[in-house]
Structures are given as C-alpha cells and as structure tokens.
N, C-alpha and C. Protein backbone atom coordinates (compact mmCIF):
# COMPACT_ATOMS: atom_id res chain seq x y z
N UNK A 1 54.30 47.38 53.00
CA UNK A 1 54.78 46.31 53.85
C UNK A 1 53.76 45.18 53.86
N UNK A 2 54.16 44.02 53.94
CA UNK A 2 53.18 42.91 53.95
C UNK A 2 52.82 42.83 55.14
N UNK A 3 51.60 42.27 55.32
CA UNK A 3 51.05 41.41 56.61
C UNK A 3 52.06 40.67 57.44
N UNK A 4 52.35 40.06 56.86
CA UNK A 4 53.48 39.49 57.35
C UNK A 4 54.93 39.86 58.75
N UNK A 5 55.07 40.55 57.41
CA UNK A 5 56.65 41.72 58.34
C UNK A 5 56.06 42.52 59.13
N UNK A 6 55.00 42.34 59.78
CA UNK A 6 54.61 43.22 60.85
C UNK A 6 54.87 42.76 61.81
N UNK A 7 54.75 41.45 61.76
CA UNK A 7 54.80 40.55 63.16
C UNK A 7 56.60 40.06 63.39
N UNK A 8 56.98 40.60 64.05
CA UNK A 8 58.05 40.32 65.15
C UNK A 8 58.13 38.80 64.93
N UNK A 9 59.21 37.84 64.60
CA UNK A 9 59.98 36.40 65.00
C UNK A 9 60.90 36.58 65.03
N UNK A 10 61.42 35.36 65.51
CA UNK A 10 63.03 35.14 65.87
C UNK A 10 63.18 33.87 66.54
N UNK A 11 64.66 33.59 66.27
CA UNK A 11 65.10 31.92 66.84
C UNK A 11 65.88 32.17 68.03
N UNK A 12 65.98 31.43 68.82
CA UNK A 12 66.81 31.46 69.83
C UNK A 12 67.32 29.90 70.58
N UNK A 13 68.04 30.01 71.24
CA UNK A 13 68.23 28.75 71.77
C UNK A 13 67.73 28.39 73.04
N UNK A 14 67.55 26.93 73.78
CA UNK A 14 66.70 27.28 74.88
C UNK A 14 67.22 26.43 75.89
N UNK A 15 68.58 27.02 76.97
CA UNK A 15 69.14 25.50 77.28
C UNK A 15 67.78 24.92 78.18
N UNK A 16 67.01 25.16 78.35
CA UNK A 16 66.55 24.33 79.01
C UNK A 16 65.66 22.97 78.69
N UNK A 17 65.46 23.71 77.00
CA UNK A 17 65.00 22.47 76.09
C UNK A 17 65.93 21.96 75.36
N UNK A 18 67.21 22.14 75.17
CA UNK A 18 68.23 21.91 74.44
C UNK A 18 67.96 21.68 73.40
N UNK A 19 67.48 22.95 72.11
CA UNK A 19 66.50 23.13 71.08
C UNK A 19 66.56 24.85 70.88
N UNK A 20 66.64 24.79 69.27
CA UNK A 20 66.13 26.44 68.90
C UNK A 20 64.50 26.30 69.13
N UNK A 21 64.17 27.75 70.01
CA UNK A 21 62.79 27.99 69.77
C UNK A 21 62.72 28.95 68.83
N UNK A 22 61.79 28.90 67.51
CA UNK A 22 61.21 29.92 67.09
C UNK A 22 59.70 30.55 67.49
N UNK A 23 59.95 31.97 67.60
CA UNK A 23 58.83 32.59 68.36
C UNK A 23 57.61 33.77 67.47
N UNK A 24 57.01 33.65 67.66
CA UNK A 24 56.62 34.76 66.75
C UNK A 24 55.03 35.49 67.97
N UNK A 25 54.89 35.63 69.31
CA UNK A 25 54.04 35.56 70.40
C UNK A 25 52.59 36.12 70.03
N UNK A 26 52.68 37.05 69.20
CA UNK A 26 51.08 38.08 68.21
C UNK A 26 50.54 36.98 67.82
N UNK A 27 51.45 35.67 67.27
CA UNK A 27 50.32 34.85 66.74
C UNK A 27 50.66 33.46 67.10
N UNK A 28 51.48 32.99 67.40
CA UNK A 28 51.59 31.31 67.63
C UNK A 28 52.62 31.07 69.57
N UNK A 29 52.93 30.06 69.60
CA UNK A 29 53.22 30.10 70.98
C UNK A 29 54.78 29.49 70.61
N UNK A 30 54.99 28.77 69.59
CA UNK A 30 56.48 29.04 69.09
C UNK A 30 56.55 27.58 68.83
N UNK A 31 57.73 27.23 67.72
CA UNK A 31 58.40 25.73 67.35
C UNK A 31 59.65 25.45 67.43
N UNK A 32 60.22 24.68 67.47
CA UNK A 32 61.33 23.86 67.73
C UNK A 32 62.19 23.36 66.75
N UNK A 33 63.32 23.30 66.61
CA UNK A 33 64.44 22.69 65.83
C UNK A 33 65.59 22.80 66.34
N UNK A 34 66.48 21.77 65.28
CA UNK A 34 68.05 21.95 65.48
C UNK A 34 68.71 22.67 64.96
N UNK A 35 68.28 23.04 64.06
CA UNK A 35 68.88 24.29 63.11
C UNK A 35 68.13 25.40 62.58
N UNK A 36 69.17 26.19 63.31
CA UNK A 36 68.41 28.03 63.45
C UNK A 36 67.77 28.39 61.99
N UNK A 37 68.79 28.10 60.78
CA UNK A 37 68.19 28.93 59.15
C UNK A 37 67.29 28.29 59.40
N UNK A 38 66.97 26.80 59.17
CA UNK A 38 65.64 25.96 58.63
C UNK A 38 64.13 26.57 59.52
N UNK A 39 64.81 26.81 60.98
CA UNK A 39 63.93 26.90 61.78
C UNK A 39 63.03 27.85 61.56
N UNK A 40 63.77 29.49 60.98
CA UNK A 40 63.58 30.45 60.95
C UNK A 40 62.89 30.36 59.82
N UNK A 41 63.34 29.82 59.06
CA UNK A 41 62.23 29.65 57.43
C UNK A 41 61.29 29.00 57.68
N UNK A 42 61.32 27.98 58.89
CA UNK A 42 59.84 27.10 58.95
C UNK A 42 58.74 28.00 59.84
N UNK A 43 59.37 28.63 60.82
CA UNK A 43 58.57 30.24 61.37
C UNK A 43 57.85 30.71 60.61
N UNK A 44 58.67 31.49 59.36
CA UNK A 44 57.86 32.24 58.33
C UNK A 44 56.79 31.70 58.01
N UNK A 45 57.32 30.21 57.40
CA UNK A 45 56.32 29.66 56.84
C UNK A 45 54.58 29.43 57.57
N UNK A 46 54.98 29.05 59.07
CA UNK A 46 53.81 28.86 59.78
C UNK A 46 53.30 30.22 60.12
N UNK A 47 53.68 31.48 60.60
CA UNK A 47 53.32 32.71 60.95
C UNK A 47 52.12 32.87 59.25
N UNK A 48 53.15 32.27 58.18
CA UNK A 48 52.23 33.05 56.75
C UNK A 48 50.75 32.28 56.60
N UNK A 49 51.11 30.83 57.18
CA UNK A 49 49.80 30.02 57.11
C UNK A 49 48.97 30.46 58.46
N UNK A 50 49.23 31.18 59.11
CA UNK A 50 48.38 31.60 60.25
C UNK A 50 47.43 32.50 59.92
N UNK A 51 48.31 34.21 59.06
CA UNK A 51 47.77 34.96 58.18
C UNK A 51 46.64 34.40 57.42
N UNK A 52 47.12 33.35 56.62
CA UNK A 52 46.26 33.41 55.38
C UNK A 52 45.19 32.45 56.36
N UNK A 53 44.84 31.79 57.16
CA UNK A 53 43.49 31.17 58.00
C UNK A 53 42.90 32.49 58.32
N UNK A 54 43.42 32.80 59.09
CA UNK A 54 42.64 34.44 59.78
C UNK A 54 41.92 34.80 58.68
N UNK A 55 42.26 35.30 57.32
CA UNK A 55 42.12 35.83 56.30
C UNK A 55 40.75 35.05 55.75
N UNK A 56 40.67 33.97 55.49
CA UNK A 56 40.24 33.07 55.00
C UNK A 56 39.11 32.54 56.02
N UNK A 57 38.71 32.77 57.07
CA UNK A 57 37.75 32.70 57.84
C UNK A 57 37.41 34.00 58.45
N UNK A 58 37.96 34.94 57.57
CA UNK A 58 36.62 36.58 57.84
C UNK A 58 37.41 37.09 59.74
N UNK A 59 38.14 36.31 60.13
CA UNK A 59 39.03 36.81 61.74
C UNK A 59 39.91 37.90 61.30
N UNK A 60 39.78 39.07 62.47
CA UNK A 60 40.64 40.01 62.34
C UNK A 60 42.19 39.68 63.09
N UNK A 61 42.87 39.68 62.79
CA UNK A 61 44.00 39.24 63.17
C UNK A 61 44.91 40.32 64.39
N UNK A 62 45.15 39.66 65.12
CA UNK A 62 46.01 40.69 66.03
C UNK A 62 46.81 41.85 65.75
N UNK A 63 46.49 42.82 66.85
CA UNK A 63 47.33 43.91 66.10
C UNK A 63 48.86 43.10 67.01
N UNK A 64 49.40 43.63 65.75
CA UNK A 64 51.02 43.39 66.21
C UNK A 64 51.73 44.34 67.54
N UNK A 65 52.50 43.55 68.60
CA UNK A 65 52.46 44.60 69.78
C UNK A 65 53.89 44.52 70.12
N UNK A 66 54.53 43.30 69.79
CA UNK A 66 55.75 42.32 69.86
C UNK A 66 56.79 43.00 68.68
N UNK A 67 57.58 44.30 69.49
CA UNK A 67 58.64 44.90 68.80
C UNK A 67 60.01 44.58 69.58
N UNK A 68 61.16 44.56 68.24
CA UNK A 68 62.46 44.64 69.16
C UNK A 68 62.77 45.08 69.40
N UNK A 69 63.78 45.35 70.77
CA UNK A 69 64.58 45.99 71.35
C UNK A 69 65.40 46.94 70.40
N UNK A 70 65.78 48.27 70.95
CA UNK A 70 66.13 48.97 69.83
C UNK A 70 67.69 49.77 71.14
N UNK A 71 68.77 49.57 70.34
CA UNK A 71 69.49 49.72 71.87
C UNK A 71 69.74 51.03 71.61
N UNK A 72 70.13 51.76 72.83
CA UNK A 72 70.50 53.19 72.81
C UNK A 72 71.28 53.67 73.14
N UNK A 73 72.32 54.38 72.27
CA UNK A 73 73.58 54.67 72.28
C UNK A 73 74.13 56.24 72.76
C-alpha cells in the first residue's frame, strides 16, 4: 500500500460555505471547490505534496488515525 492510501479524504459539501470541502484531517485542514471529481483529484494531489515535504525534510509524518465509518448490518 502506498503512503498515500493510508490517509483517509473525501469531498463533501458545506452549506454553510456553499462549496465542496475536501478533507484529508492526519495532514491538511482541507480545500475548496465547485466541483467534487476536480476537487477530489486536487486533494490527492496536495495530501501527495504534503507526503513528499515530510519525506524530503527527514519529518516523520503522522500516524494515520482518520478511518471511515464502516456501517453495521
């Protein structure tokens, strides 16, 4: 598994900002758009450039703690 797919994101909508937030909380405090795909790909993208700084300045990076809901049937 990559570094990466450890960490928990996701888009959502926010009426109170009238805006998708994307979230990813282990490592960033979250971004904004109008459209959920783009948003969600621009997530990745910033969560991967977060990784590779940590990486790249010798920082141990958070353990991942931020799991989803898993429903029970």
């Amino acid at each position: 598994m990559k570094v990466v797919d450890q960490y928990h994101k996701w888009v959502e909508w926010s009426d109170e900002d009238q805006t998708y937030v994307g979230k990813c909380p282990d490592l960033i405090t979250g971004i904004h758009g109008d459209d959920p795909v783009r948003l969600y790909a621009e997530l990745c993208a910033v969560v991967d450039e977060v990784i590779r700084h940590f990486q790249a300045t010798g920082r141990m990076l958070p353990r991942p703690r931020v799991r989803p809901m898993q429903e029970v049937v």
